[in-house]
PDB file of N, CA and C in Angstrom:
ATOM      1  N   UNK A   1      51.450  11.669  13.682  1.00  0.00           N
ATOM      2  CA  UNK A   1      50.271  11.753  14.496  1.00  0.00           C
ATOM      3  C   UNK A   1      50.271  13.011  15.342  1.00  0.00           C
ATOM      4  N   UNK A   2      51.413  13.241  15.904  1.00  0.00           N
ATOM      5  CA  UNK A   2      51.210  14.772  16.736  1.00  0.00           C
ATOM      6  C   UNK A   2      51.078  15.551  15.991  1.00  0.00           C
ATOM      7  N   UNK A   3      51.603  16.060  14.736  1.00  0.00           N
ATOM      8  CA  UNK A   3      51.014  17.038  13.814  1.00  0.00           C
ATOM      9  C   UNK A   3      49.501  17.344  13.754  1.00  0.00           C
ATOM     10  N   UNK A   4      48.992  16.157  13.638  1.00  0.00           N
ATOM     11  CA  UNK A   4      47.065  16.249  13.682  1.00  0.00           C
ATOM     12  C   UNK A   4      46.647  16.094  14.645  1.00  0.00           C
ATOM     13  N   UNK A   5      47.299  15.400  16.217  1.00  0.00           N
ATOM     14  CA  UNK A   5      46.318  15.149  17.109  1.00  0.00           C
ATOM     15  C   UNK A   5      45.599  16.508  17.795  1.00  0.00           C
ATOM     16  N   UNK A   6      45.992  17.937  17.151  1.00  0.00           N
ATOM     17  CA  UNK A   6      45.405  19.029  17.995  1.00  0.00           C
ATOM     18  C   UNK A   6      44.026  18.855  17.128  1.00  0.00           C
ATOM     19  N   UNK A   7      43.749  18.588  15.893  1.00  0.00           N
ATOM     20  CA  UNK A   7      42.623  18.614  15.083  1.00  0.00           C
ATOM     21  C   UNK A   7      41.400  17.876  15.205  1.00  0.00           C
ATOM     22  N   UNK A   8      41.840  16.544  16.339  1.00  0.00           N
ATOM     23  CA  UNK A   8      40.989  15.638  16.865  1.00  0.00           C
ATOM     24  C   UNK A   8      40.634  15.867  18.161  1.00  0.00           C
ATOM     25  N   UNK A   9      41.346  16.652  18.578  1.00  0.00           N
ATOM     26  CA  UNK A   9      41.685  16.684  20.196  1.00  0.00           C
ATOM     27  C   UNK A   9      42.031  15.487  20.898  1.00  0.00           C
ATOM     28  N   UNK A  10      42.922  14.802  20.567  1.00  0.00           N
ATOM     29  CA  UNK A  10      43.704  13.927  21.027  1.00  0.00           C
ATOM     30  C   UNK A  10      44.481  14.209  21.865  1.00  0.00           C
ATOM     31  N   UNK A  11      44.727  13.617  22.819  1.00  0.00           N
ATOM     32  CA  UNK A  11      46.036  13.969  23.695  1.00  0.00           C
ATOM     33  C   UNK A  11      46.929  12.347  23.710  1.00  0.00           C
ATOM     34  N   UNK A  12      47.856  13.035  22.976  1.00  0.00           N
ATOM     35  CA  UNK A  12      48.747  11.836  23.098  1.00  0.00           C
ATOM     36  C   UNK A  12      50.082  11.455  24.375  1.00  0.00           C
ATOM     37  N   UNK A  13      49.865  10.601  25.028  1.00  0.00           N
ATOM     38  CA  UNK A  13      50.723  10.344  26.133  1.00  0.00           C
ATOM     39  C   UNK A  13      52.295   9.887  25.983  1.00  0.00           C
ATOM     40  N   UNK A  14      51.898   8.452  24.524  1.00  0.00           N
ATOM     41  CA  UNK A  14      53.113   8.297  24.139  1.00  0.00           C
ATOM     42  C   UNK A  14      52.963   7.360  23.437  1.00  0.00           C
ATOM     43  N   UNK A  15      54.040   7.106  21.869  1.00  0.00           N
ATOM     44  CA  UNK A  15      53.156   6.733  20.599  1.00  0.00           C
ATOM     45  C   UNK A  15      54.501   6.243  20.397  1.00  0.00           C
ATOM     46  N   UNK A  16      54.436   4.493  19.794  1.00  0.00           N
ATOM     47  CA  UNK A  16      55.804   4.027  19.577  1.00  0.00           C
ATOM     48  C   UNK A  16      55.326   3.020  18.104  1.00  0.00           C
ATOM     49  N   UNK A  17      55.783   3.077  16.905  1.00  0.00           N
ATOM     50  CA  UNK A  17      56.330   2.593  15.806  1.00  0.00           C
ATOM     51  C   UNK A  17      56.854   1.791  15.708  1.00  0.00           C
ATOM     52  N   UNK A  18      56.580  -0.077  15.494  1.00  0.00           N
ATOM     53  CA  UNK A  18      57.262  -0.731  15.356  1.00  0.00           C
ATOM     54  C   UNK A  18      57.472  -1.666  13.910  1.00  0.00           C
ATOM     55  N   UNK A  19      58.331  -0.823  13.179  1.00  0.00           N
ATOM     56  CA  UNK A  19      58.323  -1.403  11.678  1.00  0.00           C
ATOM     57  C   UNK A  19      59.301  -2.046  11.062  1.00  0.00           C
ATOM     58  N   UNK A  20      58.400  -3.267  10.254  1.00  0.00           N
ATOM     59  CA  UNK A  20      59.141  -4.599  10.414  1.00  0.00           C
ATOM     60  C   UNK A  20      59.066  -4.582   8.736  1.00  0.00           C
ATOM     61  N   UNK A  21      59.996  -5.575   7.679  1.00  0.00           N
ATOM     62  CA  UNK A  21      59.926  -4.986   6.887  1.00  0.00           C
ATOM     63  C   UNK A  21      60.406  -7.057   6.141  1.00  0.00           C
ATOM     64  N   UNK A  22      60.352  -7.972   5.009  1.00  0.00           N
ATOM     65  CA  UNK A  22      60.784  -8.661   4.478  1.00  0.00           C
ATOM     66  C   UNK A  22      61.678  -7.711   3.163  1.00  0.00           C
ATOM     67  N   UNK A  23      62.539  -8.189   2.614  1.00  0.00           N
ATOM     68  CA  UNK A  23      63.518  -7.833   1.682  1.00  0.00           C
ATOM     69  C   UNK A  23      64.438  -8.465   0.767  1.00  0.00           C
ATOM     70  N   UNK A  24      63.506  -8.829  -0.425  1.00  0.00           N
ATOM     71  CA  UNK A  24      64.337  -9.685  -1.166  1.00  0.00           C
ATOM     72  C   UNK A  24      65.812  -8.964  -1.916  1.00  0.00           C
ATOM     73  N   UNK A  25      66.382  -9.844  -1.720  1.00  0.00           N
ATOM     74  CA  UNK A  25      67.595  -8.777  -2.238  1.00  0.00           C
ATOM     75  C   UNK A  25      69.032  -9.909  -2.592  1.00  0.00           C
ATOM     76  N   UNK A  26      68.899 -10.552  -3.095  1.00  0.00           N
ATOM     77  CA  UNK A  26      69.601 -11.410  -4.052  1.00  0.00           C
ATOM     78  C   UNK A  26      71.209 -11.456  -4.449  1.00  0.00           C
ATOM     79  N   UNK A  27      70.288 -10.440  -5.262  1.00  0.00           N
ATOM     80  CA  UNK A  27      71.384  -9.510  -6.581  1.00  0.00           C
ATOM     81  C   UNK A  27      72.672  -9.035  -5.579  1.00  0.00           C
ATOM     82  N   UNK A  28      72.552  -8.505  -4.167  1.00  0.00           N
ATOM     83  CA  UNK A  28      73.324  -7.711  -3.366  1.00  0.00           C
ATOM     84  C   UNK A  28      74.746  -8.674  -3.623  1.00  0.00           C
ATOM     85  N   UNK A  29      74.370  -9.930  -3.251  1.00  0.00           N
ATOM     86  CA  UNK A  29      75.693 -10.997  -2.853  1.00  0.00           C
ATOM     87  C   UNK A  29      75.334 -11.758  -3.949  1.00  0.00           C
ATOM     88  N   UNK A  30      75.431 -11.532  -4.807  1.00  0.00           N
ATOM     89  CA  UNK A  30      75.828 -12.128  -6.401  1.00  0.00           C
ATOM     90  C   UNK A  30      74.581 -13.391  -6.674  1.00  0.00           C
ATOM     91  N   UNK A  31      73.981 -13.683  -5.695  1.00  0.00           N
ATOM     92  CA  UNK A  31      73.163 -15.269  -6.321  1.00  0.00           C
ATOM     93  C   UNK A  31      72.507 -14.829  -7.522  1.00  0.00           C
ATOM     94  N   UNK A  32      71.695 -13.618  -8.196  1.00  0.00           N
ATOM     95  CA  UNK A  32      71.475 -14.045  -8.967  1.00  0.00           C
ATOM     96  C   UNK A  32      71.049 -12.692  -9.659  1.00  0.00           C
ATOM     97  N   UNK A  33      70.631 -12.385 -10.662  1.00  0.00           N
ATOM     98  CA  UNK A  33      70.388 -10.733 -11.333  1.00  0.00           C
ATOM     99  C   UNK A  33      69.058 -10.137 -11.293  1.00  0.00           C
ATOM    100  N   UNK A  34      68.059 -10.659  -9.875  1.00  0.00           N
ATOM    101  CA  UNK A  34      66.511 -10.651  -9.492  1.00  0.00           C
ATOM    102  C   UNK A  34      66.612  -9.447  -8.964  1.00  0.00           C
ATOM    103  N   UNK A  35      65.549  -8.471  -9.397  1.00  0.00           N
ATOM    104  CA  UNK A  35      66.340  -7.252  -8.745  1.00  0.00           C
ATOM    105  C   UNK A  35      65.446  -6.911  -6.995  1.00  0.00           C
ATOM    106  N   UNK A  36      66.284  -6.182  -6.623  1.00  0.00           N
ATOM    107  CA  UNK A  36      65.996  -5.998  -5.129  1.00  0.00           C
ATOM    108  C   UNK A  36      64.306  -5.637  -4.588  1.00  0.00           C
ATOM    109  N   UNK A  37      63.767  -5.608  -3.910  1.00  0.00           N
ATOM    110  CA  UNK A  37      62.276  -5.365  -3.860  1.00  0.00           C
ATOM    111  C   UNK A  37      61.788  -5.713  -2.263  1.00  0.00           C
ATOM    112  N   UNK A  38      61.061  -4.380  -2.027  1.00  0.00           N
ATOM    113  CA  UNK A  38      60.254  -5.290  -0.186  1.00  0.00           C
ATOM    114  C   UNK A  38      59.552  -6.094  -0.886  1.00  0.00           C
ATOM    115  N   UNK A  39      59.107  -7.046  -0.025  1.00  0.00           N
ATOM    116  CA  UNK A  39      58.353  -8.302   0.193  1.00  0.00           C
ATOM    117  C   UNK A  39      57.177  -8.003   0.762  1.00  0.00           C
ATOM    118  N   UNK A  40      57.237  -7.421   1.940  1.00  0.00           N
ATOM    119  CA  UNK A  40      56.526  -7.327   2.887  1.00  0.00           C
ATOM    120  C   UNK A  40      56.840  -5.872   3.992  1.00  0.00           C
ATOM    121  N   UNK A  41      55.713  -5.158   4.515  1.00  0.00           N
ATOM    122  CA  UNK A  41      56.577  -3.600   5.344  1.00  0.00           C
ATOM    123  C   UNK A  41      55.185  -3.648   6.755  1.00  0.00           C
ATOM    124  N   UNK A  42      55.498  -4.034   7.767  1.00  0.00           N
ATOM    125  CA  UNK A  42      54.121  -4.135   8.580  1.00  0.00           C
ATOM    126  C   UNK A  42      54.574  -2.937   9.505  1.00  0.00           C
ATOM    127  N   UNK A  43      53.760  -2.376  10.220  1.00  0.00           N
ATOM    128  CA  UNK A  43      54.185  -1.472  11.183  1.00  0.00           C
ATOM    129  C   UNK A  43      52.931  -1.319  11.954  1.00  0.00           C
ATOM    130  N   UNK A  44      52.863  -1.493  13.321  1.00  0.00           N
ATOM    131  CA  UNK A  44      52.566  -1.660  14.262  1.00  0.00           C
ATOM    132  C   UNK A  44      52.172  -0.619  15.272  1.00  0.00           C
ATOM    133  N   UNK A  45      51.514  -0.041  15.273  1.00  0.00           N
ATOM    134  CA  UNK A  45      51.334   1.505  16.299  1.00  0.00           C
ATOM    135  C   UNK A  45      51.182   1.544  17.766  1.00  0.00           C
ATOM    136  N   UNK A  46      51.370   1.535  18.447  1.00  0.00           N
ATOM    137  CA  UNK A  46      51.071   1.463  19.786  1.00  0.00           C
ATOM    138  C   UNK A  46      50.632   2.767  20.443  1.00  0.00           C
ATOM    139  N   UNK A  47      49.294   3.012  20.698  1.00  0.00           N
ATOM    140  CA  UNK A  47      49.505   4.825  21.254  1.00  0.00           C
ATOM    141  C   UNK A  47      48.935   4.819  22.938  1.00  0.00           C
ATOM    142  N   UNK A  48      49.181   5.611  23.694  1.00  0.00           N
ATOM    143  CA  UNK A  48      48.708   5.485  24.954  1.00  0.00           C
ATOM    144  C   UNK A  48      47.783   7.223  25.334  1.00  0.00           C
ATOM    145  N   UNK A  49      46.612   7.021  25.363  1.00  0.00           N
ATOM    146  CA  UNK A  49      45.848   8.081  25.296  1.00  0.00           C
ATOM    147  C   UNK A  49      44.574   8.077  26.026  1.00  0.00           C
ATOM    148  N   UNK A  50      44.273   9.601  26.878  1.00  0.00           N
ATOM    149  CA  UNK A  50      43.237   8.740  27.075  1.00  0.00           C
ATOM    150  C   UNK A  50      41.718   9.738  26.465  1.00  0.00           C
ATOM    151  N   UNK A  51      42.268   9.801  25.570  1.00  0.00           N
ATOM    152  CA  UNK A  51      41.239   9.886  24.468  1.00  0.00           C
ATOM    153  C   UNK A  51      40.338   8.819  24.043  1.00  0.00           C
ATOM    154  N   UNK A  52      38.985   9.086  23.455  1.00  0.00           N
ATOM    155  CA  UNK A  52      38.156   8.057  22.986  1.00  0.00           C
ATOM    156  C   UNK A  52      38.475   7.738  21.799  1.00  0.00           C
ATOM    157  N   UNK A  53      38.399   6.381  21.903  1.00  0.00           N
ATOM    158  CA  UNK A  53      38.624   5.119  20.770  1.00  0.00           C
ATOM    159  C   UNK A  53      38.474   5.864  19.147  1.00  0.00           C
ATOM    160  N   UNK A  54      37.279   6.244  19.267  1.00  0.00           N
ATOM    161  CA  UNK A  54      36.741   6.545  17.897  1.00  0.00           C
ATOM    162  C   UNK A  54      37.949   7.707  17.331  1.00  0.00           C
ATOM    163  N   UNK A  55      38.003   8.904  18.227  1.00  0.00           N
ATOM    164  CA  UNK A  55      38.723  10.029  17.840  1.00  0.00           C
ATOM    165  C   UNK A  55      40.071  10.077  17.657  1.00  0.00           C
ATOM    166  N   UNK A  56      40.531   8.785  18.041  1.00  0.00           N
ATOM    167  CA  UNK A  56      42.229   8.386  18.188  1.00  0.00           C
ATOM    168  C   UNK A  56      42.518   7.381  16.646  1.00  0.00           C
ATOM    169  N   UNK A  57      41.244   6.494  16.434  1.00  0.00           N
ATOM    170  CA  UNK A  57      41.045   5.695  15.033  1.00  0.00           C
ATOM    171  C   UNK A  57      40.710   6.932  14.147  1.00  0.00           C
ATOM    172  N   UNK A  58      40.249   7.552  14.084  1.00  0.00           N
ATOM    173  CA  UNK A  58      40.172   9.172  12.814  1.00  0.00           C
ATOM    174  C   UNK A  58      41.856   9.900  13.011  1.00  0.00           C
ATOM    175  N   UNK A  59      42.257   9.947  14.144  1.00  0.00           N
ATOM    176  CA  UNK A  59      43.294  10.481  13.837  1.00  0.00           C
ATOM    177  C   UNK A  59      44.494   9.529  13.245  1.00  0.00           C
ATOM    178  N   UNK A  60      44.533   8.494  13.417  1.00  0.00           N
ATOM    179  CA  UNK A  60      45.462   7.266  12.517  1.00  0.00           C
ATOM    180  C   UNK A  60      45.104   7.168  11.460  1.00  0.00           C
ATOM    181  N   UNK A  61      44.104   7.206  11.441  1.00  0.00           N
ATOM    182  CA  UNK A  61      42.883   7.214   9.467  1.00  0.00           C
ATOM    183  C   UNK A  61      44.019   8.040   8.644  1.00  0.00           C
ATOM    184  N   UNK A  62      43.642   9.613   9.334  1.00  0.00           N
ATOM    185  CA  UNK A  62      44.561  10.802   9.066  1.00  0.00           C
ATOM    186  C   UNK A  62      45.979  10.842   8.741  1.00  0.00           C
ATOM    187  N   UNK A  63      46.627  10.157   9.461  1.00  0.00           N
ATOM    188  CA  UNK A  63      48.058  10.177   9.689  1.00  0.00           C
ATOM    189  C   UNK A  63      48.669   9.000   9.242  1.00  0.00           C
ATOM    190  N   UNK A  64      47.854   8.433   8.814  1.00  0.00           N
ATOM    191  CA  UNK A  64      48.130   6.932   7.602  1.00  0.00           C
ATOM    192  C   UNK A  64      48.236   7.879   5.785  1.00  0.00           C
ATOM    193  N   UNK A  65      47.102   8.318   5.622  1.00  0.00           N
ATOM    194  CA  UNK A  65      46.917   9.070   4.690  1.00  0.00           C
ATOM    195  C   UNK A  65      47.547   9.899   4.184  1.00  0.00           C
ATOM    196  N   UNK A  66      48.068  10.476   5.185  1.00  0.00           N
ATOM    197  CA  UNK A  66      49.383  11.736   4.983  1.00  0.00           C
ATOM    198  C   UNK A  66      50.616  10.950   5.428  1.00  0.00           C
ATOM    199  N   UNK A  67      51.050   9.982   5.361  1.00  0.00           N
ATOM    200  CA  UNK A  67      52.396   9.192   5.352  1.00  0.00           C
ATOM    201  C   UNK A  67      52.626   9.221   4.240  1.00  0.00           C
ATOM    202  N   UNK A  68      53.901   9.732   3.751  1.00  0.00           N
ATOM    203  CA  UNK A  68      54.340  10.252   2.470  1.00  0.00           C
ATOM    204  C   UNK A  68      55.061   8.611   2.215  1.00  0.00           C
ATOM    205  N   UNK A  69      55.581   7.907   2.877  1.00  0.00           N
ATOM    206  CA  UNK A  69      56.382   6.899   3.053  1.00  0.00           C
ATOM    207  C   UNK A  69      55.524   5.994   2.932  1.00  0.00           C
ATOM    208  N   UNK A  70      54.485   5.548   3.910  1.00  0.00           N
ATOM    209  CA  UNK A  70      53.426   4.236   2.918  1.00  0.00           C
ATOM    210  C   UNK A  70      52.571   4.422   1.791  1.00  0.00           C
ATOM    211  N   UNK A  71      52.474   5.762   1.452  1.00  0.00           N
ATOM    212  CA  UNK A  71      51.481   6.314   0.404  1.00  0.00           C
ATOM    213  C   UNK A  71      52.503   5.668  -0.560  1.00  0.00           C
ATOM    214  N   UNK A  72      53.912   6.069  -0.676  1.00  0.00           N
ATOM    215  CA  UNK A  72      54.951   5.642  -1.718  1.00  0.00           C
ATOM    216  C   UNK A  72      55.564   4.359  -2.268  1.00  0.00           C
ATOM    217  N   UNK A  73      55.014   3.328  -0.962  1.00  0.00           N
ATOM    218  CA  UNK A  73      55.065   2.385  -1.023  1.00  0.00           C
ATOM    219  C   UNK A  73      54.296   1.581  -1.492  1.00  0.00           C
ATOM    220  N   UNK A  74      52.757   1.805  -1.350  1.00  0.00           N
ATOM    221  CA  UNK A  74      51.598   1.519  -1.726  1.00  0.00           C
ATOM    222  C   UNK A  74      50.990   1.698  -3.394  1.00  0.00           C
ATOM    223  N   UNK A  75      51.981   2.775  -3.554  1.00  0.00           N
ATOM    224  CA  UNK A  75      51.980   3.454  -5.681  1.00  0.00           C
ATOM    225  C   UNK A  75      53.325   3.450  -5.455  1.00  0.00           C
ATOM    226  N   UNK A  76      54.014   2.432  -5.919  1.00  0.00           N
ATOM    227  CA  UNK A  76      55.426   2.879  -6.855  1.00  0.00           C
ATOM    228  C   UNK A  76      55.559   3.706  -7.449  1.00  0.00           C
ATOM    229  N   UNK A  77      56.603   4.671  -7.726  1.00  0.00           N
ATOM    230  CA  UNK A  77      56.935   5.791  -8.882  1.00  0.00           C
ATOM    231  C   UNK A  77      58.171   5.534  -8.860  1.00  0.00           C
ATOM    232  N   UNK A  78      58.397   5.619 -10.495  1.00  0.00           N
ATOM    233  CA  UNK A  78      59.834   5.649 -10.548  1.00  0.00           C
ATOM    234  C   UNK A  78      61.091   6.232  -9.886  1.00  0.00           C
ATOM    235  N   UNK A  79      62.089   5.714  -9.984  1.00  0.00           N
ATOM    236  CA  UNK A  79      63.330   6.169  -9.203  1.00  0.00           C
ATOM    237  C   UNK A  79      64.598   6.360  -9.507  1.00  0.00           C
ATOM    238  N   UNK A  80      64.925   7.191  -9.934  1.00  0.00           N
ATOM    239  CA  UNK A  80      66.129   7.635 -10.898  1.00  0.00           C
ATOM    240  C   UNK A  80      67.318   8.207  -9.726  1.00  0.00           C
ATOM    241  N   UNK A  81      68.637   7.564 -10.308  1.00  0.00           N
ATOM    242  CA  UNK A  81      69.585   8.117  -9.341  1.00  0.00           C
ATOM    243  C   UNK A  81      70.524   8.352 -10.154  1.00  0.00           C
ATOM    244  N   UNK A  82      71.478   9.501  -9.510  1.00  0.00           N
ATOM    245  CA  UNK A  82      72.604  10.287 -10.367  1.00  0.00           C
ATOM    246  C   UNK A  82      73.526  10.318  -9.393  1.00  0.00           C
ATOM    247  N   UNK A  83      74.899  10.347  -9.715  1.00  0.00           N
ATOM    248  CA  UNK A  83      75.959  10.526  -8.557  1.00  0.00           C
ATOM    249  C   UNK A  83      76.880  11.560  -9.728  1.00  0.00           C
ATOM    250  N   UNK A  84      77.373  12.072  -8.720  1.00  0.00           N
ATOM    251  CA  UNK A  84      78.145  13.602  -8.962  1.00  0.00           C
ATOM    252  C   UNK A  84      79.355  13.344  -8.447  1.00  0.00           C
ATOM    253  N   UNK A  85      80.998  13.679  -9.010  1.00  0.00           N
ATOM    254  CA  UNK A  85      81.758  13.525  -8.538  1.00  0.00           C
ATOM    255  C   UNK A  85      83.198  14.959  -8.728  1.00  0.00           C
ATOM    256  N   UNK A  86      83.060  15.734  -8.032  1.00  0.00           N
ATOM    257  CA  UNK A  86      83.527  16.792  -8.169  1.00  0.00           C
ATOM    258  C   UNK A  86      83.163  17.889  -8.803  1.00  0.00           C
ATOM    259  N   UNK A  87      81.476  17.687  -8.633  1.00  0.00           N
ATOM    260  CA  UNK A  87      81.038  18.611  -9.572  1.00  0.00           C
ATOM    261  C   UNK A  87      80.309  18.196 -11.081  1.00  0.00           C
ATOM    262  N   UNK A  88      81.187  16.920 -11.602  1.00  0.00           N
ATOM    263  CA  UNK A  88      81.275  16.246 -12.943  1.00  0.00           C
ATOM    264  C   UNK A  88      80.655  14.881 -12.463  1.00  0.00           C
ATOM    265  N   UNK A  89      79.274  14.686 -13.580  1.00  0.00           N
ATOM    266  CA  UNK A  89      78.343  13.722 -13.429  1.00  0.00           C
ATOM    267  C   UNK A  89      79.341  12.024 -13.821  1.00  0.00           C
ATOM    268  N   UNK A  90      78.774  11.368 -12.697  1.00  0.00           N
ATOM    269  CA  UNK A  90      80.030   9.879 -12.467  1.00  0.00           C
ATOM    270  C   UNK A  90      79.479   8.686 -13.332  1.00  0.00           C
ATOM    271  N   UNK A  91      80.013   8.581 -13.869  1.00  0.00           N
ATOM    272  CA  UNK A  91      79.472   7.640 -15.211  1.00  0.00           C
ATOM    273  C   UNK A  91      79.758   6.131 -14.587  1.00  0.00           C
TER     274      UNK A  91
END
């Protein structure tokens, strides 16, 4: 949000994130071979401004949109992982 609030003219006082998340995850402690997955990811904004309503909701619009992290969450893409071990790929 501070990245864009100069674009709205927002003045932000002070902006706190509270993200809460369900997590099935099974497989971790052996119950069963379901593979791991959120459930659920809520997050909560709190901003203190004393900017108008409207221009502070366009700038969250904004800064929802450009969240690389719920955009990713929202479209899955695959996820490939490699581990390296001295240089020499770890089988």
């Amino acid at each position: 949000m501070a990245r864009f609030a100069p674009l709205y003219d927002v003045e932000i006082a002070d902006a706190e994130a509270d993200v809460r998340a369900r997590f099935f995850n099974t497989q971790k402690y052996g119950i069963d071979d379901a593979p791991a997955h959120f459930e659920e990811v809520a997050v909560r904004l709190s901003i203190n401004s004393p900017a108008d309503a409207g221009a502070v909701a366009a700038l969250v619009d904004h800064a929802e949109r450009a969240c690389h992290a719920a955009q990713s969450l929202r479209h899955p893409v695959p996820v490939t992982f490699a581990a390296v071990l001295n240089g020499a790929p770890l089988v």
